[in-house]
Every structure is written in C-alpha cells, then in structure tokens.
Protein backbone atom coordinates (compact mmCIF):
# COMPACT_ATOMS: atom_id res chain seq x y z
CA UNK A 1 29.46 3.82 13.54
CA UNK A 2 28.96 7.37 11.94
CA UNK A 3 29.87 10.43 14.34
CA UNK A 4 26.06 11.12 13.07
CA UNK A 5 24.65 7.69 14.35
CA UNK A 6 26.29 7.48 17.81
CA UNK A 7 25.47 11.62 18.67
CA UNK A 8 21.93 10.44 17.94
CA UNK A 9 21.98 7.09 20.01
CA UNK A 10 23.78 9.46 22.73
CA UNK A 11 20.39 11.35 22.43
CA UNK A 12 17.78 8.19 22.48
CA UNK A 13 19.51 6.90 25.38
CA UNK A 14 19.66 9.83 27.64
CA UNK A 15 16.06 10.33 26.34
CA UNK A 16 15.11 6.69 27.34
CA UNK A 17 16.76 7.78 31.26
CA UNK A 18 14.77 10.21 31.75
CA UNK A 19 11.65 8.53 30.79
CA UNK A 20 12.06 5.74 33.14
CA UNK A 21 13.57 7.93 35.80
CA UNK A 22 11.75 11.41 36.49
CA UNK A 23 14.17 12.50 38.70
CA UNK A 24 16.20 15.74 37.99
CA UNK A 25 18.74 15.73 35.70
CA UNK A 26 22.13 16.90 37.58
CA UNK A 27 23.99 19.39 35.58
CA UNK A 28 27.51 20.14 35.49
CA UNK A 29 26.96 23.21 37.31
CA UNK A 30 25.39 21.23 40.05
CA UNK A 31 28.10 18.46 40.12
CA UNK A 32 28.99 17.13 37.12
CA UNK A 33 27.57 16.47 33.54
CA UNK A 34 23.87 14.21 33.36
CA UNK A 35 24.76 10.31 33.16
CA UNK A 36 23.19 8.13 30.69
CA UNK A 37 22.71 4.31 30.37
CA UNK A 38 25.24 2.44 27.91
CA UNK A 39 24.88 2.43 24.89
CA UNK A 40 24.00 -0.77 23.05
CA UNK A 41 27.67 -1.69 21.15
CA UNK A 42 26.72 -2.86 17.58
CA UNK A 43 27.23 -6.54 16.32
CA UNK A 44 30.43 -6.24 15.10
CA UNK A 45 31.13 -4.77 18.45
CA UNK A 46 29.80 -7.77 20.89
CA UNK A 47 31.36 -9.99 22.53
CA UNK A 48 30.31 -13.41 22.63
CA UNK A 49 29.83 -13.16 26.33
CA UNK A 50 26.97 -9.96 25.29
CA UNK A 51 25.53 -12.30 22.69
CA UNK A 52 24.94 -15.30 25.44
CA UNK A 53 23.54 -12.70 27.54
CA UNK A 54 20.69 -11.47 25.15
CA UNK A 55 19.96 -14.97 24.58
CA UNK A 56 19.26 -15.41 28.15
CA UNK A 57 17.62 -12.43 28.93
CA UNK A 58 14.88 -12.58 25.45
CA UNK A 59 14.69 -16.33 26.80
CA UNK A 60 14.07 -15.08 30.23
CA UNK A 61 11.76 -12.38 28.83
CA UNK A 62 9.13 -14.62 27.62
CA UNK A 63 9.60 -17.91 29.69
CA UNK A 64 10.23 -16.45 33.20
CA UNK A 65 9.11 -12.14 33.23
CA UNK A 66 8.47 -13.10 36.92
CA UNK A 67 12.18 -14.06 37.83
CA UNK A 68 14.00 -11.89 35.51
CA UNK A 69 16.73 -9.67 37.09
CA UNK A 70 17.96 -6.34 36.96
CA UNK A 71 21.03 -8.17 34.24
CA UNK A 72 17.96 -9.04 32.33
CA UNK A 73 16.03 -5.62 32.18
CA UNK A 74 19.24 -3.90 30.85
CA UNK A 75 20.02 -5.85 28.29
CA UNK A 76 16.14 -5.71 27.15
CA UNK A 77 16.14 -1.82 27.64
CA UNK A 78 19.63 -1.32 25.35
CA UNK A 79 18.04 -3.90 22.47
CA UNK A 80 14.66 -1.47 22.74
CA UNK A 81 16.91 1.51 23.03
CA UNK A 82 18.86 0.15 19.57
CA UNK A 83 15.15 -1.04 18.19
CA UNK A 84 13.87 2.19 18.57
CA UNK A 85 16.86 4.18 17.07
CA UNK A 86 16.60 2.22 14.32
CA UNK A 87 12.75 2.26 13.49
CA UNK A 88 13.58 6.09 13.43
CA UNK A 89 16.85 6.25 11.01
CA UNK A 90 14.66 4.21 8.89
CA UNK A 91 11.87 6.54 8.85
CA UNK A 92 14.06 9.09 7.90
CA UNK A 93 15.59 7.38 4.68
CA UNK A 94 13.65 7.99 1.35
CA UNK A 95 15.55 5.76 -0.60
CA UNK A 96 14.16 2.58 -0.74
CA UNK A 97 17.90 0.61 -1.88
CA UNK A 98 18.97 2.59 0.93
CA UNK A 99 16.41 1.18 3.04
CA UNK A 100 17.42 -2.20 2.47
CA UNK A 101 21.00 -1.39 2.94
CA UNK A 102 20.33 -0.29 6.56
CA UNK A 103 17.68 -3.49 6.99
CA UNK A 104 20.50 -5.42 6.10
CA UNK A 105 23.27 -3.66 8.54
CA UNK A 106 20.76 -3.94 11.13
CA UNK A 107 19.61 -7.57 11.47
CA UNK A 108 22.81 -9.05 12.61
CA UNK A 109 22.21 -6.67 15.83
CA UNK A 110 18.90 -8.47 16.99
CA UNK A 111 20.19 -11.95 15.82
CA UNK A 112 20.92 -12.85 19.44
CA UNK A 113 17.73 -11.57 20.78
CA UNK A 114 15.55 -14.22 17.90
CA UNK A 115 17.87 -16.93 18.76
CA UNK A 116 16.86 -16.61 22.70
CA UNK A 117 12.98 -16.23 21.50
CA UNK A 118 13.06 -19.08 19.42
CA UNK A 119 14.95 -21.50 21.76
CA UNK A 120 12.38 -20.53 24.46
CA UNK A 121 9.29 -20.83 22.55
CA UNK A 122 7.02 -18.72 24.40
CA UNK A 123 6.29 -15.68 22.71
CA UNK A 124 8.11 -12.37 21.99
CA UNK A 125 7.06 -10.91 25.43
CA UNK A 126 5.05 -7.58 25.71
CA UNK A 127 5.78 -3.72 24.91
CA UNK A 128 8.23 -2.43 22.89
CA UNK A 129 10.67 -5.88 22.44
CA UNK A 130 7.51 -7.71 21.41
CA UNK A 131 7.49 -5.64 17.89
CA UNK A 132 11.30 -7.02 17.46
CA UNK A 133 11.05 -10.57 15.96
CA UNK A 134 8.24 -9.84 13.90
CA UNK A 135 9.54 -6.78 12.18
CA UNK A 136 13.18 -8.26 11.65
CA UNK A 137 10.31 -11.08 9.46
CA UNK A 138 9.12 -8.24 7.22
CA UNK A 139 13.03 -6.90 6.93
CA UNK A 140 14.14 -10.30 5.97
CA UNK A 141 11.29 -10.57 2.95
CA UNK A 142 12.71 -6.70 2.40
CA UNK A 143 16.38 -7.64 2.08
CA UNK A 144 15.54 -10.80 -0.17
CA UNK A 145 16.31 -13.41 2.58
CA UNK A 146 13.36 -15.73 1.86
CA UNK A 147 14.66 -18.50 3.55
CA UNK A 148 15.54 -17.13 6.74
CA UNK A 149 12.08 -14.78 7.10
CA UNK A 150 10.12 -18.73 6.29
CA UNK A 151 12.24 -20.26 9.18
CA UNK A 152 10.16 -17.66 12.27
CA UNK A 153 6.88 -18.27 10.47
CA UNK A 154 5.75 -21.65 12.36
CA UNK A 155 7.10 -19.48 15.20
CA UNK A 156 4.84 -16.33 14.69
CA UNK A 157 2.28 -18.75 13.59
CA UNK A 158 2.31 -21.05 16.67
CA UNK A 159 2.82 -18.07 19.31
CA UNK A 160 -0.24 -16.15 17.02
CA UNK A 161 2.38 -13.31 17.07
CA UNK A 162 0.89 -9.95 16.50
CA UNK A 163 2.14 -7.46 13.55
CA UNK A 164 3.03 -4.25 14.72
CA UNK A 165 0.05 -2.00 14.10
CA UNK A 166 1.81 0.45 11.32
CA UNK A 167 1.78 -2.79 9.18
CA UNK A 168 -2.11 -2.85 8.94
CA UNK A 169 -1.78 -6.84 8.31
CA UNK A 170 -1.94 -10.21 10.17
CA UNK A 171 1.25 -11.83 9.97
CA UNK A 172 -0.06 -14.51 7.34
CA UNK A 173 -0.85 -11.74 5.01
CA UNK A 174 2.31 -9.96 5.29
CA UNK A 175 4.08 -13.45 4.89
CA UNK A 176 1.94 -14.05 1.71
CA UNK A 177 1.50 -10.89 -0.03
CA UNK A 178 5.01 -9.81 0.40
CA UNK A 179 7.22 -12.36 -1.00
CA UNK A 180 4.11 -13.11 -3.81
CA UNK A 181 4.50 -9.46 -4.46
CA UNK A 182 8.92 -10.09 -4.70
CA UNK A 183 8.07 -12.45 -7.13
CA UNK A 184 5.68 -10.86 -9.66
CA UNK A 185 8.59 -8.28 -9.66
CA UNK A 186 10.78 -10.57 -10.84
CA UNK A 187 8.69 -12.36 -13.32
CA UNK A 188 7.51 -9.23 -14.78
CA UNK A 189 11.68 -8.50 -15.41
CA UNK A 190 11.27 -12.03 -16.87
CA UNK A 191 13.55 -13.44 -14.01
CA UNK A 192 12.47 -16.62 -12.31
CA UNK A 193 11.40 -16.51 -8.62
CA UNK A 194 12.60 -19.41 -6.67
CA UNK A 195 9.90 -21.80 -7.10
CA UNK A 196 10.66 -23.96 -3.55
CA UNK A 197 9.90 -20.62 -1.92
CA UNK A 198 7.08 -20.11 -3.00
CA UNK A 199 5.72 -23.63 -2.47
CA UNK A 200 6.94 -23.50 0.90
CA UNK A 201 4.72 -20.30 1.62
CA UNK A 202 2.25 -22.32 0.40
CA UNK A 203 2.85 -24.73 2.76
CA UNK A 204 3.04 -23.24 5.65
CA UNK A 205 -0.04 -20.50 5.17
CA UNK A 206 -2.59 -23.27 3.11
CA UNK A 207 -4.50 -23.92 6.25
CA UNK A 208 -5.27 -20.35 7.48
CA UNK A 209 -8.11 -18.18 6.17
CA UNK A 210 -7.44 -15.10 3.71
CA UNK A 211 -8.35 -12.94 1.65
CA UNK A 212 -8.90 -14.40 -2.22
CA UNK A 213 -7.01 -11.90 -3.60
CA UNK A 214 -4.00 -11.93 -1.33
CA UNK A 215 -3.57 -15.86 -2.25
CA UNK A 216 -4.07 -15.53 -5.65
CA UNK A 217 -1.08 -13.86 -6.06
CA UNK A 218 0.69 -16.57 -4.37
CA UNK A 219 -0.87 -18.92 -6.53
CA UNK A 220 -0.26 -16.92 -9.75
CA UNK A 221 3.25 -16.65 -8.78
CA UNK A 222 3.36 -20.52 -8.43
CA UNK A 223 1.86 -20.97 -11.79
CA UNK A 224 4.16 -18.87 -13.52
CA UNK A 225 7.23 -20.35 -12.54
CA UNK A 226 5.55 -24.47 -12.70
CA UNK A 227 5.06 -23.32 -16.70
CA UNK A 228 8.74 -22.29 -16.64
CA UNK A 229 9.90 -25.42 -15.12
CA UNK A 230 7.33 -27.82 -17.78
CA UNK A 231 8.71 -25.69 -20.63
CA UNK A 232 12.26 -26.52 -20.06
CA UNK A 233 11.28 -30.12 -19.67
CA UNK A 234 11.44 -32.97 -22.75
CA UNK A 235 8.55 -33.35 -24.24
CA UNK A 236 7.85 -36.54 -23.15
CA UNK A 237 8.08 -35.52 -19.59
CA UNK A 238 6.17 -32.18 -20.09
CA UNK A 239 2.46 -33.82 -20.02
CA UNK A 240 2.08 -34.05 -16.38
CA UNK A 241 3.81 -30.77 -15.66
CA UNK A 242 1.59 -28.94 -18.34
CA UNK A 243 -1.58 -29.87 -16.33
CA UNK A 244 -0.18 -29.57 -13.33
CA UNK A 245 0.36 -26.05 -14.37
CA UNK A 246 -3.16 -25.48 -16.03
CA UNK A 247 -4.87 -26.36 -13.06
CA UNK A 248 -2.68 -23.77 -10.85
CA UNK A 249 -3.45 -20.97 -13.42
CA UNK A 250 -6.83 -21.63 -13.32
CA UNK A 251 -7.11 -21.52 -9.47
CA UNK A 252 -5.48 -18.07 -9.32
CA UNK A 253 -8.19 -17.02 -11.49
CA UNK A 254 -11.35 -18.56 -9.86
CA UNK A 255 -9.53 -16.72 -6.62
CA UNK A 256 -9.35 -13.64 -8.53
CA UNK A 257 -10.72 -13.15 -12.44
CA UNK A 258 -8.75 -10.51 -12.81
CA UNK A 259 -5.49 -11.64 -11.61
CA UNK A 260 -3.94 -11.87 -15.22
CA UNK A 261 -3.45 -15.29 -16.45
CA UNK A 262 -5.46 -15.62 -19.16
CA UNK A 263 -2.65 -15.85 -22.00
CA UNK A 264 -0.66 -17.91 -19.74
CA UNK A 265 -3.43 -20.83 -19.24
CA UNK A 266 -3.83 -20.62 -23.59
CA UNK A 267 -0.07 -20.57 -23.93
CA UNK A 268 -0.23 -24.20 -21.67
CA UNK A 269 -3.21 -25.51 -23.34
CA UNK A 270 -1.44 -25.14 -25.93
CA UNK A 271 1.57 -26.76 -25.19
CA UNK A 272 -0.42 -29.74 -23.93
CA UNK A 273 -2.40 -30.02 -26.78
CA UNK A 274 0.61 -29.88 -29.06
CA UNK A 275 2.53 -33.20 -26.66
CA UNK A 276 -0.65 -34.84 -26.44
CA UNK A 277 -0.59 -35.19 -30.19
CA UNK A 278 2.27 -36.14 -30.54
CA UNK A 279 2.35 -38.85 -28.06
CA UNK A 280 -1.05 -39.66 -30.57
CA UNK A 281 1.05 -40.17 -33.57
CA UNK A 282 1.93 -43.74 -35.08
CA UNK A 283 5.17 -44.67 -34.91
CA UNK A 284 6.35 -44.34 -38.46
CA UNK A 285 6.40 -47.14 -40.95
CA UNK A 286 9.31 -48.90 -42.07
CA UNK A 287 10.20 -47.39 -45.58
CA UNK A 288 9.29 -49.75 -48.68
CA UNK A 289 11.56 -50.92 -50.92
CA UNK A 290 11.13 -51.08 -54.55
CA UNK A 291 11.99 -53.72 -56.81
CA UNK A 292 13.90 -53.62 -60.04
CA UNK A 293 11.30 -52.73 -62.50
CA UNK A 294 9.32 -50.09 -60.32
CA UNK A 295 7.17 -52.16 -58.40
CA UNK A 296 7.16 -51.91 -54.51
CA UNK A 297 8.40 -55.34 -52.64
C-alpha cells in the first residue's frame, strides 16, 4: 500500500467515525489524539481467520440482519469503508488501462465478501454493501474475466439484484451490452471473441425482455465468430455451419437493420452456395482408354 493510499484510507475511516458517531472528537489537547476504527488490511494482508469472518458476516448480512452481532457490523463497516475508498480512487483515475489495473488489484479484496453472498443465497443485503457484488460483475466484464462475471449472473438474476444507479442499466443489459460490446472490439481488430462466452450470455439472458438493439449486438457478435468457426471447417462439414450462421446474421438484422451485417450474410451465402455445388457435382468419370488405331475402347 502507497504512503498516498493508506493517508487517504486514514481519512475515509476517521470520516466514516464521525458519521456514525456525532459525538465530539477528543483532541490531543484535551487528552490525546481522535481514535479511528481499523482500517480494512488488504487481501494480501488477511488472514484466513479475516477471510472466514467476512464470509460469515456477508452470509449473516443477508440471511440473518436480525441476529447479526456487533463482530458482524464491523467487518461490514471496514468492507464499505474499503468499497467506498475505492469507488473514489477510481473516480479519480483518467486512464482507462489504469482503470483496469486498479479493478484488477481490487477484486481479490471483496472475494470473501461474494463467496459469503453466494453460499447464502439471499440477496446482497441493503445500503451501501448491497452495491458490492454487483459492481465487482461490471469490474469483472472490465478486467476481461468473462467467465467469472457469467458465474454471479443466475445469482443477480435469481435475487433480481439491482444495478447501482450511476450505471443507468438493469443488470441484464449491463451483462449483455458489455461483453457484446468486448467483443465487437475485438472482431473489429480482427481477433476472435470467445465464442462459448458469448453463447453462454445467450443462455442465460434469452428468456428476459430487452431492448432490440442491445441483443442484436449479442447476436451479431455470435454470428461473426459461428462464420469464423464454418470457415475453418472442411468443406464437407461447412454446409450446416454456413446456415447455421446465415440465419444468426439475419436475426441481428431483423433486431436491428442497421446493425452491420450485410456483407457478412453475402460473404456466407456465398460460401454455401459455392459447397452446395459442389456437393451437386458428379463424381467424375473413369478416364477412357483408347485403342491402338485411335479409336476409344
């Protein structure tokens, strides 16, 4: 931790007594310098003892409020003490790389906290915590970690998990649009985009209601890399694959005309047209012989 970071946790903390406790503030004049709540140690600083204990007290959080203790409250004022902190060091970075970097040192630190949630399965609680597990989501899709943002979806989804309000989205949306919008960046690099990924998004958001324009970007994204997959294929395993693609393209542009995939669908119908006739071909005749004298046998 930076000299920089821990003056200005210092700071939130002593800021964060004071809110919750309106008494005076003692001075050292008056007996001795103001006292301030621990500060959360960082994940490379926990023990495993700290980790079991946020477990228990997000678990306790959402399955129990009623019975939590005063353990419990301190532990879920330090991780909205460290949340808090670190919703404003990002607001003060203008890099975006250097956004990610600090998304990336920061997840570990609430890692605890999702595992208690999850094993719970009763929510993400109220106030301040609430806003955890669904933001570490959107810092996950950030930091490139498909996988692991896909795996607290049916959570968010089954809990109907609210976004934090600065993200302006449902948590389908975000979920959606986000990694739809990772992988036109890559495709327009002319990188592939994991195509399981995608599917899987699919999946898991082809039952809720959005906007037409939001999944057609999924669904673009889907097409694009299916024609990458049936070009790489033999040609007499590319028929299915071809269609299969077609049709995709051509949904992402009855959601959306103007979604771009106009040469794409040609460039398949082409592709298909040029295996279907060649599957249409006769096998070629046996060559003829010819007889001494010029005549054919």
């Amino acid at each position: 931790m930076t000299p920089a970071r821990l003056h200005r946790e210092r700071m939130a903390a002593l800021a964060a007594a004071n809110a919750a406790d309106p008494k005076p503030v003692v001075s050292s004049a008056e007996g001795g310098p103001p006292s301030a709540p621990p500060l959360p140690a960082t994940s490379a600083e926990r023990t495993p003892a700290m980790l079991y204990r946020e477990r228990a007290a997000a678990a306790a959080l959402v399955a129990a409020p009623q019975q939590a203790g005063p353990a419990e409250a301190r532990v879920t004022a330090q991780i909205v003490l460290r949340f808090t902190h670190d919703l404003r060091r990002l607001k003060e970075i203008r890099s975006i790389d250097r956004k990610i970097e600090a998304k990336r040192e920061m997840l570990p630190e609430y890692a605890a906290w999702i595992e208690g949630l999850i094993a719970a399965d009763a929510g993400v609680g109220t106030g301040v915590a609430a806003e955890v597990l669904p933001t570490c989501l959107v810092w996950l899709i950030d930091i490139g970690e498909f996988g692991q943002a896909l795996d607290l979806v049916p959570f968010l989804f089954r809990h109907q998990v609210a976004m934090p309000a600065r993200y302006q989205r449902d948590a389908a949306t975000i979920v959606v649009e986000e990694i739809a919008t990772a992988a036109a960046r890559a495709q327009n690099l002319g990188n592939a985009f994991p195509l399981d990924i995608l599917e899987r998004v699919d999946d898991l958001t082809a039952h809720l209601d959005l906007h037409d324009e939001v999944r057609a970007k999924l669904v673009k994204a889907i097409g694009i890399e299916q024609l990458r997959a049936a070009e790489d294929l033999p040609v007499q395993e590319s028929k299915a694959a071809l269609a299969a693609t077609i049709a995709t393209l051509r949904d992402a542009q009855r959601l959306n005309d103007r979604i771009g995939v106009r040469d794409r669908i040609k460039r398949a119908d082409k592709l298909l047209a040029a295996v279907t006739a060649a599957e249409a071909e006769p096998e070629h005749a046996p060559a003829q012989t010819t007889e001494p004298g010029g005549t054919a046998a």
